[in-house]
Protein backbone atom coordinates (compact mmCIF):
# COMPACT_ATOMS: atom_id res chain seq x y z
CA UNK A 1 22.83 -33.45 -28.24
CA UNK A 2 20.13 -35.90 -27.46
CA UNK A 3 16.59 -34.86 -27.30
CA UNK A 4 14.95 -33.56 -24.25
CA UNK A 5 18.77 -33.92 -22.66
CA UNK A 6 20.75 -30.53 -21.23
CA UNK A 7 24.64 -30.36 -22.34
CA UNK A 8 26.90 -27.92 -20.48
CA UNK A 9 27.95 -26.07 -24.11
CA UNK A 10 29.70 -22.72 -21.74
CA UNK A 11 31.41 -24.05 -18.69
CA UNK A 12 31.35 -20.60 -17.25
CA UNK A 13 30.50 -20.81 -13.87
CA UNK A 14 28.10 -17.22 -13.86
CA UNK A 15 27.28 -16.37 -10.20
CA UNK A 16 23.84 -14.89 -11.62
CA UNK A 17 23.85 -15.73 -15.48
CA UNK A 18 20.73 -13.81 -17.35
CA UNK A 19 18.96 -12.54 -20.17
CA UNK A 20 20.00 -14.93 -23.21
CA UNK A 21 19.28 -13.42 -26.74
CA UNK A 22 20.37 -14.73 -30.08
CA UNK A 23 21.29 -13.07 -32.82
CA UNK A 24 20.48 -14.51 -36.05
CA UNK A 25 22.46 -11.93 -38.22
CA UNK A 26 25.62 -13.06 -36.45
CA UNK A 27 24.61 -16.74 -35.22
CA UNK A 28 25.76 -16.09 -31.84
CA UNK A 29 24.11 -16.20 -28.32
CA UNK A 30 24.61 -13.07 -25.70
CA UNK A 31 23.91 -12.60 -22.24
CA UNK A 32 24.87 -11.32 -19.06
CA UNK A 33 26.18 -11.97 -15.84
CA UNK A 34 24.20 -9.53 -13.57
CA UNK A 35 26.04 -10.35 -10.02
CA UNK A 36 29.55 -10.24 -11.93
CA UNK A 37 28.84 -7.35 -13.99
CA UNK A 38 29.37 -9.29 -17.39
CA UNK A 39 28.59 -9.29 -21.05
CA UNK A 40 29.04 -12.79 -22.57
CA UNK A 41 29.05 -13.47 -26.14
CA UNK A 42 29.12 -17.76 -27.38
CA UNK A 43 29.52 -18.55 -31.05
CA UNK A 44 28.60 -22.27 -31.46
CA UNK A 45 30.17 -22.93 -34.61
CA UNK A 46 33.21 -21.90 -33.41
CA UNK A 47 32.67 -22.53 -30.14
CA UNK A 48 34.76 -19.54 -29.06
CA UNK A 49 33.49 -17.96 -25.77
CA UNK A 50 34.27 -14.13 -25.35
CA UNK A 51 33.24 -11.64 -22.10
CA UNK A 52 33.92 -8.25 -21.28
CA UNK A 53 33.24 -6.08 -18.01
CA UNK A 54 30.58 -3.56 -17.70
CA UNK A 55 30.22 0.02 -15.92
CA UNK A 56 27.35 -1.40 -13.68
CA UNK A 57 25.17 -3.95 -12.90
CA UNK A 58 22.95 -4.76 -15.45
CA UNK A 59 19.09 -5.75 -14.94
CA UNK A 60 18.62 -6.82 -19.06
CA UNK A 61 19.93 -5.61 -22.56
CA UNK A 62 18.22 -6.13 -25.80
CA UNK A 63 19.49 -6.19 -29.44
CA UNK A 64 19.33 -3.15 -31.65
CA UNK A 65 17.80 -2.49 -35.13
CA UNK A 66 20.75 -0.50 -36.44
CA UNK A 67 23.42 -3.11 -34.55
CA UNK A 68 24.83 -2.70 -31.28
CA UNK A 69 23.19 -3.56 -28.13
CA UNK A 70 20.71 -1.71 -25.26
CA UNK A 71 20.70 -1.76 -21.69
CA UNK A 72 18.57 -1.38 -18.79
CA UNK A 73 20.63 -0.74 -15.40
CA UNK A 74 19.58 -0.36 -12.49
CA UNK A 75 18.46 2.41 -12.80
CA UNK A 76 18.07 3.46 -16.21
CA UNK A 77 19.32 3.14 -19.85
CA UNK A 78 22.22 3.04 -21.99
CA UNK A 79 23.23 2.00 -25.64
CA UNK A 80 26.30 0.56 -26.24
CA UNK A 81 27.74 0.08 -30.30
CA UNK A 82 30.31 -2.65 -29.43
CA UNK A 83 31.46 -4.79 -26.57
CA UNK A 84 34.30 -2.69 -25.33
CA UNK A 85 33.49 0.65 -26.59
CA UNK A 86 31.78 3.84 -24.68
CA UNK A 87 28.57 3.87 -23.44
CA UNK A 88 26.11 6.38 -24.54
CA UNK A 89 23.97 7.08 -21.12
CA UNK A 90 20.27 8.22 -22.68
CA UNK A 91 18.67 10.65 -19.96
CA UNK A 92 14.94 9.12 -20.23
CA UNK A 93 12.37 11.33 -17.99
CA UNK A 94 9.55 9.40 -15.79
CA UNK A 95 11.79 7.11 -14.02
CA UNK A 96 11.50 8.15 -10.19
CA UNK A 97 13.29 4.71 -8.76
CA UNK A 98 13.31 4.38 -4.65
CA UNK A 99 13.38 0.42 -3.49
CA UNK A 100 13.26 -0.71 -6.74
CA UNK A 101 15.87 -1.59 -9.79
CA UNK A 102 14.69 -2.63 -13.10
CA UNK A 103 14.98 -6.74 -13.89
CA UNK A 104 13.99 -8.66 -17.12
CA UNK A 105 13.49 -7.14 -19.89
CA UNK A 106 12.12 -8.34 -23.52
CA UNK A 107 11.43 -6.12 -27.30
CA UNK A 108 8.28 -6.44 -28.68
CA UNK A 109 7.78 -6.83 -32.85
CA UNK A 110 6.93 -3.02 -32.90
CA UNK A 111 10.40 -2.53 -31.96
CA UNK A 112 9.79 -1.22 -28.07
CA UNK A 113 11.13 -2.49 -25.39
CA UNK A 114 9.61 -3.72 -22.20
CA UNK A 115 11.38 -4.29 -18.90
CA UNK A 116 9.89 -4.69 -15.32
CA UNK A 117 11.55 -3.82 -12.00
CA UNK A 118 11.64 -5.70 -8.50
CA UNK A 119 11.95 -4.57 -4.86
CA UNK A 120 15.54 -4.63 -3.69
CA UNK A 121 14.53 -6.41 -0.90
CA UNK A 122 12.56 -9.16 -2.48
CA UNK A 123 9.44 -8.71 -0.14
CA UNK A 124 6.94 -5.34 -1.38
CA UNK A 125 5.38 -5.24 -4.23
CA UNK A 126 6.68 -2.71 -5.73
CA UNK A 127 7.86 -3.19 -8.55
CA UNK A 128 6.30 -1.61 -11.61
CA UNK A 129 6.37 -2.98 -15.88
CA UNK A 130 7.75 -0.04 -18.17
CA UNK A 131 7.59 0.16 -22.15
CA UNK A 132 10.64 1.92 -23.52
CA UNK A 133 9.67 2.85 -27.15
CA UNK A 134 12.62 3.73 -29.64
CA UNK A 135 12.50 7.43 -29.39
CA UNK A 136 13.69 6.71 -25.08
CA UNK A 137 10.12 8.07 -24.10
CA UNK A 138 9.21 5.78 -21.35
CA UNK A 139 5.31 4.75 -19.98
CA UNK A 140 4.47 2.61 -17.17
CA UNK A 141 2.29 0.07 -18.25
CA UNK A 142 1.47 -1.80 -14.98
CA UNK A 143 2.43 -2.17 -11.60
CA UNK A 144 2.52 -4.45 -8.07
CA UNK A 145 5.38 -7.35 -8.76
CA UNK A 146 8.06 -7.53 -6.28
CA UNK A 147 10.39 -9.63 -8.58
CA UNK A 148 9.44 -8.55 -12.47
CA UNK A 149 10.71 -11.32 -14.80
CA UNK A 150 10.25 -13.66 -17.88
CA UNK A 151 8.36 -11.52 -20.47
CA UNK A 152 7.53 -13.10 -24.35
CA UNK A 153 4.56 -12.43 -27.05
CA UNK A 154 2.28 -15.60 -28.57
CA UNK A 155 3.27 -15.59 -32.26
CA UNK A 156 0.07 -13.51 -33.34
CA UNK A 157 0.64 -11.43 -31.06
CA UNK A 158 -2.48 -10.94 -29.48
CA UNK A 159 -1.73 -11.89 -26.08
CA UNK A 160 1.56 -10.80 -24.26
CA UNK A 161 3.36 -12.97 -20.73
CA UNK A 162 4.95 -11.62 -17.62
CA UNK A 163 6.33 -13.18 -15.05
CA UNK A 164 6.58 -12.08 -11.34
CA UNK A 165 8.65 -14.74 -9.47
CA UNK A 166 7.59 -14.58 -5.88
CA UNK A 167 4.16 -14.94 -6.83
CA UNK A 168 4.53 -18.09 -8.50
CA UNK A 169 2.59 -16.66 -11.28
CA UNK A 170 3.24 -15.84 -15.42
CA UNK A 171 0.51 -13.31 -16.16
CA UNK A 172 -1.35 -12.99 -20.16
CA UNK A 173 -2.48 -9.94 -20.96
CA UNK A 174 -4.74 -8.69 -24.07
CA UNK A 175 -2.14 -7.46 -26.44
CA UNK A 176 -2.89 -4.35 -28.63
CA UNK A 177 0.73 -4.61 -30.43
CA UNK A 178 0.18 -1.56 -32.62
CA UNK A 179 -0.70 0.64 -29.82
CA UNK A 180 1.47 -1.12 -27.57
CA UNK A 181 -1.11 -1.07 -24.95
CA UNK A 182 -2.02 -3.78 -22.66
CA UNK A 183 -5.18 -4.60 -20.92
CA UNK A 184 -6.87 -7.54 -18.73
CA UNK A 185 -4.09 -8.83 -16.79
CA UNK A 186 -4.77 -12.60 -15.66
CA UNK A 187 -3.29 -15.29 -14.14
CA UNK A 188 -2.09 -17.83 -17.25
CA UNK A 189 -0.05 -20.13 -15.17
CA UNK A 190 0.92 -20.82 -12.14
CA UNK A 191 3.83 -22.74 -10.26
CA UNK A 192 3.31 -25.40 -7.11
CA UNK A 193 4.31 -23.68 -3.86
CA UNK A 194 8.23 -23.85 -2.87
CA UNK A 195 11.54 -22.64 -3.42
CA UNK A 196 11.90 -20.30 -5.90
CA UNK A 197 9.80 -20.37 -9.06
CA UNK A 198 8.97 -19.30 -12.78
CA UNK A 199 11.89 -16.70 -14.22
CA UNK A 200 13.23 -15.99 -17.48
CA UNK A 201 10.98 -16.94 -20.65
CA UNK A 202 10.57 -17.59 -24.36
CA UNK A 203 7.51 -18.59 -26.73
CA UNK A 204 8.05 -21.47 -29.54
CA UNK A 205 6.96 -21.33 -32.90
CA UNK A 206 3.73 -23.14 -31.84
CA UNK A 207 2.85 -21.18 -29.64
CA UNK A 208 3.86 -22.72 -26.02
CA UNK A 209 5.10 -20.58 -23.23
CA UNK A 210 8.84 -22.09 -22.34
CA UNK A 211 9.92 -20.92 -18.38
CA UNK A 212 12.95 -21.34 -16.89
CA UNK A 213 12.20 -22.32 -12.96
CA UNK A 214 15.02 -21.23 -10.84
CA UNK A 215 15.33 -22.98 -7.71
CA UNK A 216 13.89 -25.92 -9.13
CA UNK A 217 16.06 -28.03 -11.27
CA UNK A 218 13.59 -27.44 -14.86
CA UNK A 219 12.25 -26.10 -17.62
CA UNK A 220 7.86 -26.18 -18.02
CA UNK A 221 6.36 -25.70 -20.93
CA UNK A 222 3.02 -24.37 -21.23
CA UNK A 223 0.59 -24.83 -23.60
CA UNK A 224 -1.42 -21.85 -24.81
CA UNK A 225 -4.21 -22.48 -22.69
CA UNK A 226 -1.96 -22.38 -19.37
CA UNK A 227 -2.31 -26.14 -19.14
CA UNK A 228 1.91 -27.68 -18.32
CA UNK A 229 2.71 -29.88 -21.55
CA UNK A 230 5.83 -30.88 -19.83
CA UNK A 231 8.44 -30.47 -17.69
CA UNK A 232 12.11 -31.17 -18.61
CA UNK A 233 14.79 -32.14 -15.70
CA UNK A 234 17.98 -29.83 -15.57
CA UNK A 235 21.53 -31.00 -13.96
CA UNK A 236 21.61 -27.46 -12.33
CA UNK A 237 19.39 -26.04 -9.49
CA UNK A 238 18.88 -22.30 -10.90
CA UNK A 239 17.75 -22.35 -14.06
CA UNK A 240 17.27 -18.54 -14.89
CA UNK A 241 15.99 -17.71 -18.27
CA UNK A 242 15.47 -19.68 -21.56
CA UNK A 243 16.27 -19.18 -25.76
CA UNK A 244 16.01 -20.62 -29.06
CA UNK A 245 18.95 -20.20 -30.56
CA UNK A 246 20.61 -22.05 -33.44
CA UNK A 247 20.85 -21.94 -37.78
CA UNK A 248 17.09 -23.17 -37.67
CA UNK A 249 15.97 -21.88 -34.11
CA UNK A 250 16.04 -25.38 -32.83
CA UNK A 251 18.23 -25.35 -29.76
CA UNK A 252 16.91 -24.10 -26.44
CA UNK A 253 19.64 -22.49 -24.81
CA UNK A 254 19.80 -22.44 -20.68
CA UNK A 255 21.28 -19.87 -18.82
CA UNK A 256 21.87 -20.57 -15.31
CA UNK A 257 23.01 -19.47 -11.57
CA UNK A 258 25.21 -20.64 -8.93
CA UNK A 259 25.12 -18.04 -6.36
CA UNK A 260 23.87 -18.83 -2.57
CA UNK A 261 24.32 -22.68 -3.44
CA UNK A 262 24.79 -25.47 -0.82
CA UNK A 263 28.16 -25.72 0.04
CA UNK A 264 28.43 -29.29 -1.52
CA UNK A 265 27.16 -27.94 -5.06
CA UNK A 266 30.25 -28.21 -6.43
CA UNK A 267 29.98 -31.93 -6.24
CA UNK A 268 26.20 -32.17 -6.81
CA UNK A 269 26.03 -29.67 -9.75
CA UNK A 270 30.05 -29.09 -11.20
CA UNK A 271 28.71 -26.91 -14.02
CA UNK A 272 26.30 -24.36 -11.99
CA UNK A 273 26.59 -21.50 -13.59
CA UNK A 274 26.82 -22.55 -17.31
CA UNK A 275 24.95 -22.59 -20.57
CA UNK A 276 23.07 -25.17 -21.73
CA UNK A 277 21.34 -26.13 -25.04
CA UNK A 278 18.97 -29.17 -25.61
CA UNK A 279 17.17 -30.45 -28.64
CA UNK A 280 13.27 -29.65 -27.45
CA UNK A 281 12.02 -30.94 -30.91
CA UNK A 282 9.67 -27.49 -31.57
CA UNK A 283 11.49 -24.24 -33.11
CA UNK A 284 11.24 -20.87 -31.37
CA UNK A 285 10.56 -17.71 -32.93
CA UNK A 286 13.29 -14.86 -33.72
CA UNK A 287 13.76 -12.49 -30.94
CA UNK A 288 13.05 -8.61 -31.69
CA UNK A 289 15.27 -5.71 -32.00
CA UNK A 290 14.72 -2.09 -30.39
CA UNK A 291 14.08 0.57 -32.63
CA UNK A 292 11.86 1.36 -35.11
């Protein structure tokens, strides 16, 4: 793997591939198919690729302190111990859903977890930001998105991102992390008008706000101040979310879509739908579990 250069490492072919997370403990990188109704599981080392169905559609999931994995549905949550076994459907009060469905989803360093909904319809905003903290008492935090995605913390974490696709726009916000409260929402970046735009996200070791543009065939990287240190080129067209992954942290995985392509993307983009992993020459920072 060259630096700076994308390699197909999962051939998979995800209609709507989301949500990457790695998991140091077990050096293995997890996601989800949300269109399919998927859990995915890679193991580089090995490079043995494992998936198993799941009751519904999934919006994001999140690692666990104790092991196992949470899930936010469409509509609300659910733990699960081990691919394959029951799920244990938590009955969480303040969650009066109409249009919308929740979407991304990130845990802060506290140990809550944060996940954002969108308008079915893609065109009200809607959609509301939600912090799930580890005894399943939920609190809205913030609301008018219509498509709530990327989410990530800068390493002291004193200032926390959100994304909201349609928009074009990552947010910042004043991060009080042991509160958990969030205050003076502002525009840190945004995207050039067109298809599509910023999605899934992930914050390096220095610092720099990583975003996965779907639609539009990269990856930006922001620097702290909101200013785009680069922009790297991507063999697919919907890039959807973004993870460091790796012995060291040092491989940016790339999870990626292929639904509602051009009918000749099989020849212009064969591996739509796969993972992908690139050298970007920066380390990323460990990704949180739920739970106190």
């Amino acid at each position: 793997m060259s630096s700076g250069e994308a390699t197909c490492v999962v051939d998979c072919g995800n209609m709507l591939g989301e949500g990457a997370l790695w998991c140091p403990r077990d050096q293995v990188l997890w996601w989800i198919d949300i269109v399919s109704v998927q859990l995915w599981r890679f193991e580089p080392v090995s490079g043995r690729t494992d998936h198993w169905p799941l009751p519904k559609r999934p919006g994001s999931f999140a690692l666990r302190k104790d092991g196992g994995l949470l899930f936010a549905f469409q509509k609300g949550f659910a733990t699960l111990d081990a691919p394959g076994a029951e799920f244990n459907w938590r009955d969480v009060a303040g969650l009066d859903f109409g249009d919308e469905r929740f979407n991304d989803g990130k845990v802060d360093r506290m140990g809550r977890f944060w996940a954002g909904t969108l308008d079915r319809s893609v065109s009200n905003a809607i959609g509301r930001l939600f912090r799930l903290d580890p005894d399943f008492r939920v609190t809205t935090m913030d609301r008018g998105f219509t498509v709530s995605n990327g989410i990530g913390w800068s390493p002291d974490d004193r200032v926390m991102y959100f994304t909201d696709t349609p928009s074009r726009h990552i947010y910042c916000y004043d991060f009080d992390a042991v509160a958990g409260e969030i205050s003076n929402r502002r525009v840190f970046a945004e995207v050039a008008p067109g298809n599509g735009g910023p999605d899934g996200m992930t914050v390096d070791a220095q610092g720099y706000v990583w975003s996965a543009q779907f639609d539009r065939w990269c990856i930006h990287r922001y620097a702290p101040d909101g200013s785009l240190d680069r922009s790297i080129r991507l063999p697919v067209q919907r890039p959807t979310t973004c993870m460091f992954g790796g012995p060291d942290l040092a491989t940016l995985y790339v999870a990626s879509a292929r639904f509602d392509l051009p009918a000749d993307a099989h020849l212009t983009q064969p591996q739509a739908g796969g993972v992908f992993a690139l050298d970007p020459g920066v380390r990323g920072l460990p990704e949180s579990r739920f739970g106190a």
